[in-house]
N, C-alpha and C. Protein backbone atom coordinates (compact mmCIF):
# COMPACT_ATOMS: atom_id res chain seq x y z
N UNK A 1 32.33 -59.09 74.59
CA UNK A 1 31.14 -59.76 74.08
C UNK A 1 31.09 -59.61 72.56
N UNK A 2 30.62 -60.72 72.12
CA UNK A 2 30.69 -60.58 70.49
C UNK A 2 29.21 -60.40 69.78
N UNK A 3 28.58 -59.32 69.27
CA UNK A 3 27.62 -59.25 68.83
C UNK A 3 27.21 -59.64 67.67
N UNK A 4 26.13 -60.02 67.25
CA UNK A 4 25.77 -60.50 66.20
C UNK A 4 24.55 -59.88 65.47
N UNK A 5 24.55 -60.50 64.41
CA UNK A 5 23.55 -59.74 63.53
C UNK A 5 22.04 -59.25 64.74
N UNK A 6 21.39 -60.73 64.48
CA UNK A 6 20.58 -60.69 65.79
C UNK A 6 20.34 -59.61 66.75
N UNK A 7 21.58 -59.87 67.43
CA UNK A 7 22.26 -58.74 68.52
C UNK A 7 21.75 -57.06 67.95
N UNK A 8 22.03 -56.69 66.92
CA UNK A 8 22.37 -55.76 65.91
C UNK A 8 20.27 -55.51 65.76
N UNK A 9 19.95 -56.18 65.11
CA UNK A 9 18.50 -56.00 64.78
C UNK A 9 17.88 -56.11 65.88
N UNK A 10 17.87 -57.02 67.49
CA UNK A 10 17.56 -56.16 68.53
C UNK A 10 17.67 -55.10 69.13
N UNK A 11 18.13 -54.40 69.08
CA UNK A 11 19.37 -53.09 69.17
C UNK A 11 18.13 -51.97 68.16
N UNK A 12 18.02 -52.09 67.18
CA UNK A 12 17.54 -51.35 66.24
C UNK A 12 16.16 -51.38 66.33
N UNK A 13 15.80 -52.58 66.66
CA UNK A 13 13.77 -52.47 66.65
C UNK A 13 13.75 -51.81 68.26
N UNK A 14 14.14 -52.57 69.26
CA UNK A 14 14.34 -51.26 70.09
C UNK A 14 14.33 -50.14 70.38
N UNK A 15 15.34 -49.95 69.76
CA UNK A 15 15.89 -47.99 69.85
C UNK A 15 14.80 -47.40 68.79
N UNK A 16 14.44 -47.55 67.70
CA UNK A 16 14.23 -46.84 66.75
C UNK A 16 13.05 -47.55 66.02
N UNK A 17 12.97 -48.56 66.25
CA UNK A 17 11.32 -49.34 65.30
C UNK A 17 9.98 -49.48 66.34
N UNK A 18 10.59 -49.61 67.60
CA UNK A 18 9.65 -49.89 68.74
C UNK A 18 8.72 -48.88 68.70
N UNK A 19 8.98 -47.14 68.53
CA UNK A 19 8.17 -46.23 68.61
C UNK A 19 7.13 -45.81 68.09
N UNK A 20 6.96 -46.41 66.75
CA UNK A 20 5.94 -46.55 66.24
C UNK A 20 6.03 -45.18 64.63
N UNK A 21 6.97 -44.89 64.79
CA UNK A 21 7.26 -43.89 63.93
C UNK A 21 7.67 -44.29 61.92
N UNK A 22 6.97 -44.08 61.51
CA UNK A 22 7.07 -45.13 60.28
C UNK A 22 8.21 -44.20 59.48
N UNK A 23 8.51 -42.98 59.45
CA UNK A 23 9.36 -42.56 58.66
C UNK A 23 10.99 -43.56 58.62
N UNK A 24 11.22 -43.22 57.60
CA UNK A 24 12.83 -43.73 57.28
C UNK A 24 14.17 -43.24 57.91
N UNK A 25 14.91 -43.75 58.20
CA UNK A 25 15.56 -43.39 59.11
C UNK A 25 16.92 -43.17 58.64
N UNK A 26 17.66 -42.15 58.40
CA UNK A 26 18.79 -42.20 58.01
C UNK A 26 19.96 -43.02 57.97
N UNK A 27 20.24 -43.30 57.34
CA UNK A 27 21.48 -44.21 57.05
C UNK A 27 22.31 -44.26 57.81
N UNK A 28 23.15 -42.90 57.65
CA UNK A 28 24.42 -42.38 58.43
C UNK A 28 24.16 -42.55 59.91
N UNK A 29 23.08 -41.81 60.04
CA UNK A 29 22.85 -41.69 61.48
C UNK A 29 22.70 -42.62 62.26
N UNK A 30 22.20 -43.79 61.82
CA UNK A 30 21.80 -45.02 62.42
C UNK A 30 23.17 -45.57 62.49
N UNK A 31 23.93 -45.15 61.55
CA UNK A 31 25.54 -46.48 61.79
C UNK A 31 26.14 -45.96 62.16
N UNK A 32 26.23 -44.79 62.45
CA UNK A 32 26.71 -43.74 63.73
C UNK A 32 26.90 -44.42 65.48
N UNK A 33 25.10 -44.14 65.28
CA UNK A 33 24.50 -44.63 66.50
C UNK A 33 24.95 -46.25 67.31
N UNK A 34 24.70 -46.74 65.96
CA UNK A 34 25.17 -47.98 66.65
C UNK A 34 26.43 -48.74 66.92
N UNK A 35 27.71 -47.74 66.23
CA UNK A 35 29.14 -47.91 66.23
C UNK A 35 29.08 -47.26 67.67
N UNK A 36 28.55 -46.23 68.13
CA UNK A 36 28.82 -45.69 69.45
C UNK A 36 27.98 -46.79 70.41
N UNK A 37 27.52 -47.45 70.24
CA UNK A 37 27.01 -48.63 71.02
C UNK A 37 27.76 -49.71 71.10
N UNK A 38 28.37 -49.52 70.24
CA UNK A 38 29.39 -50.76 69.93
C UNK A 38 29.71 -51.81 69.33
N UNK A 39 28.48 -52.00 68.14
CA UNK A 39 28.44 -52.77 67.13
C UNK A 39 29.18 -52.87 66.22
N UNK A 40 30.01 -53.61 65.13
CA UNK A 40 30.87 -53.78 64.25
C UNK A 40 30.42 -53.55 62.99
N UNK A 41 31.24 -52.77 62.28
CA UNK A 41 30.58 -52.05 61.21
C UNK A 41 29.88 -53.42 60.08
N UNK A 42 30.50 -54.39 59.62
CA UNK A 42 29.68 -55.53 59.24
C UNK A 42 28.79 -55.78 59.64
N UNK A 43 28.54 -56.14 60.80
CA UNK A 43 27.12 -56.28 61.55
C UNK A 43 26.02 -55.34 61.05
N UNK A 44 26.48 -54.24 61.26
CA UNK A 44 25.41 -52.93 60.96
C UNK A 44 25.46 -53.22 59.67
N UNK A 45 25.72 -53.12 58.72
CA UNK A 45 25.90 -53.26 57.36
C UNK A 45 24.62 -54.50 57.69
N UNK A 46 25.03 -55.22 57.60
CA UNK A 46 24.19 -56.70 57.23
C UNK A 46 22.84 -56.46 57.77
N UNK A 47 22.78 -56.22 59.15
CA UNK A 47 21.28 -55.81 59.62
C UNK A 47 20.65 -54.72 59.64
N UNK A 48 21.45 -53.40 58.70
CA UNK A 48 20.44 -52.80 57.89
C UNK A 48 19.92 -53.15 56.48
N UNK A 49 20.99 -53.99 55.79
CA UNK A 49 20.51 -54.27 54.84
C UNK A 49 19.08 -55.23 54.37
N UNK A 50 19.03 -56.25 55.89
CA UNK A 50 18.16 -57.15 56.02
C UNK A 50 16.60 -56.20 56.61
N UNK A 51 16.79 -55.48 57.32
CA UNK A 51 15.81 -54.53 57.66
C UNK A 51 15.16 -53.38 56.12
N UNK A 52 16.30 -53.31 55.67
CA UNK A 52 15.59 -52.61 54.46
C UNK A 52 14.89 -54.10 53.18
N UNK A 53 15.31 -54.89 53.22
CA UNK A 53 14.81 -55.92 52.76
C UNK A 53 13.47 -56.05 52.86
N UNK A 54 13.43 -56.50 54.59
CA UNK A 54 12.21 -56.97 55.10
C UNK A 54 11.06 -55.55 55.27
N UNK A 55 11.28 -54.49 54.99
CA UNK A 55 10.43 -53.38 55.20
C UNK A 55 10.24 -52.95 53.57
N UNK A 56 11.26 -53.27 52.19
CA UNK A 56 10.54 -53.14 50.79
C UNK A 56 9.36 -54.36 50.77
N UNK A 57 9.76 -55.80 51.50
CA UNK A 57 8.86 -57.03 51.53
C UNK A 57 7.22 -56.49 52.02
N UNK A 58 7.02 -55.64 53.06
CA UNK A 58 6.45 -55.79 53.79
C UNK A 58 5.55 -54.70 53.10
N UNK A 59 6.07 -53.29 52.73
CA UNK A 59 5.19 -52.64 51.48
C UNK A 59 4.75 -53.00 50.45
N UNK A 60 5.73 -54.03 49.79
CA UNK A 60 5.07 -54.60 48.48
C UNK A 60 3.47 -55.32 49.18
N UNK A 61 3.80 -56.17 50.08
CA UNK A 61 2.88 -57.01 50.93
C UNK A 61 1.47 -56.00 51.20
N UNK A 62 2.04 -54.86 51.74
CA UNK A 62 0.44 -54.08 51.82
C UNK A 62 0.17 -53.68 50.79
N UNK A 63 0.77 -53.39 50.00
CA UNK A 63 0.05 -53.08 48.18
C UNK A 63 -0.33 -54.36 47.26
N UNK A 64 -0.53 -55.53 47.57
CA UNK A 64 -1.13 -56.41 47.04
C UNK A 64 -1.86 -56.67 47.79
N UNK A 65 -2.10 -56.75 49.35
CA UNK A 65 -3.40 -56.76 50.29
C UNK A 65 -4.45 -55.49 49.52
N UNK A 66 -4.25 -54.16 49.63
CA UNK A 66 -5.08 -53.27 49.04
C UNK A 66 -5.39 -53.55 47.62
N UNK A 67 -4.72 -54.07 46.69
CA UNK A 67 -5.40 -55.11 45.60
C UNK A 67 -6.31 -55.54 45.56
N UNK A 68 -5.94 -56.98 46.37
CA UNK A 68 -6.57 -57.89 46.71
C UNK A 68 -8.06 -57.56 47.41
N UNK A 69 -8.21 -56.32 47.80
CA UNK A 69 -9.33 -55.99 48.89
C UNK A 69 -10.72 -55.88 48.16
């Protein structure tokens, strides 16, 4: 089966975003985790990078809501 990014960021909100736990999550450990799952190291690469993207987006986003308030 060929996984994909997608594939990769389901995998991750899952395991590790689903819980509700807001701390940051190690780097290593996470591309660890998900090479032993079986993901391709590109993949992981790309959909952590897009996850750290969308989670600096999403802080900037609550610090101009508390602005804005």
């Amino acid at each position: 089966m060929k996984e994909t990014i997608l594939d990769v960021l389901m995998f991750m909100f899952q395991s590790y975003i689903e819980d509700g736990n807001d701390s940051e999550i190690d780097r290593n450990f996470l591309h660890k985790n998900l090479s032993m799952a079986g993901f391709a190291d590109k993949n992981i690469e790309k959909a952590y990078s897009i996850t750290k993207k969308l989670y600096s987006n999403n802080k900037n986003n609550k610090d101009i809501i508390k602005i804005l308030a």
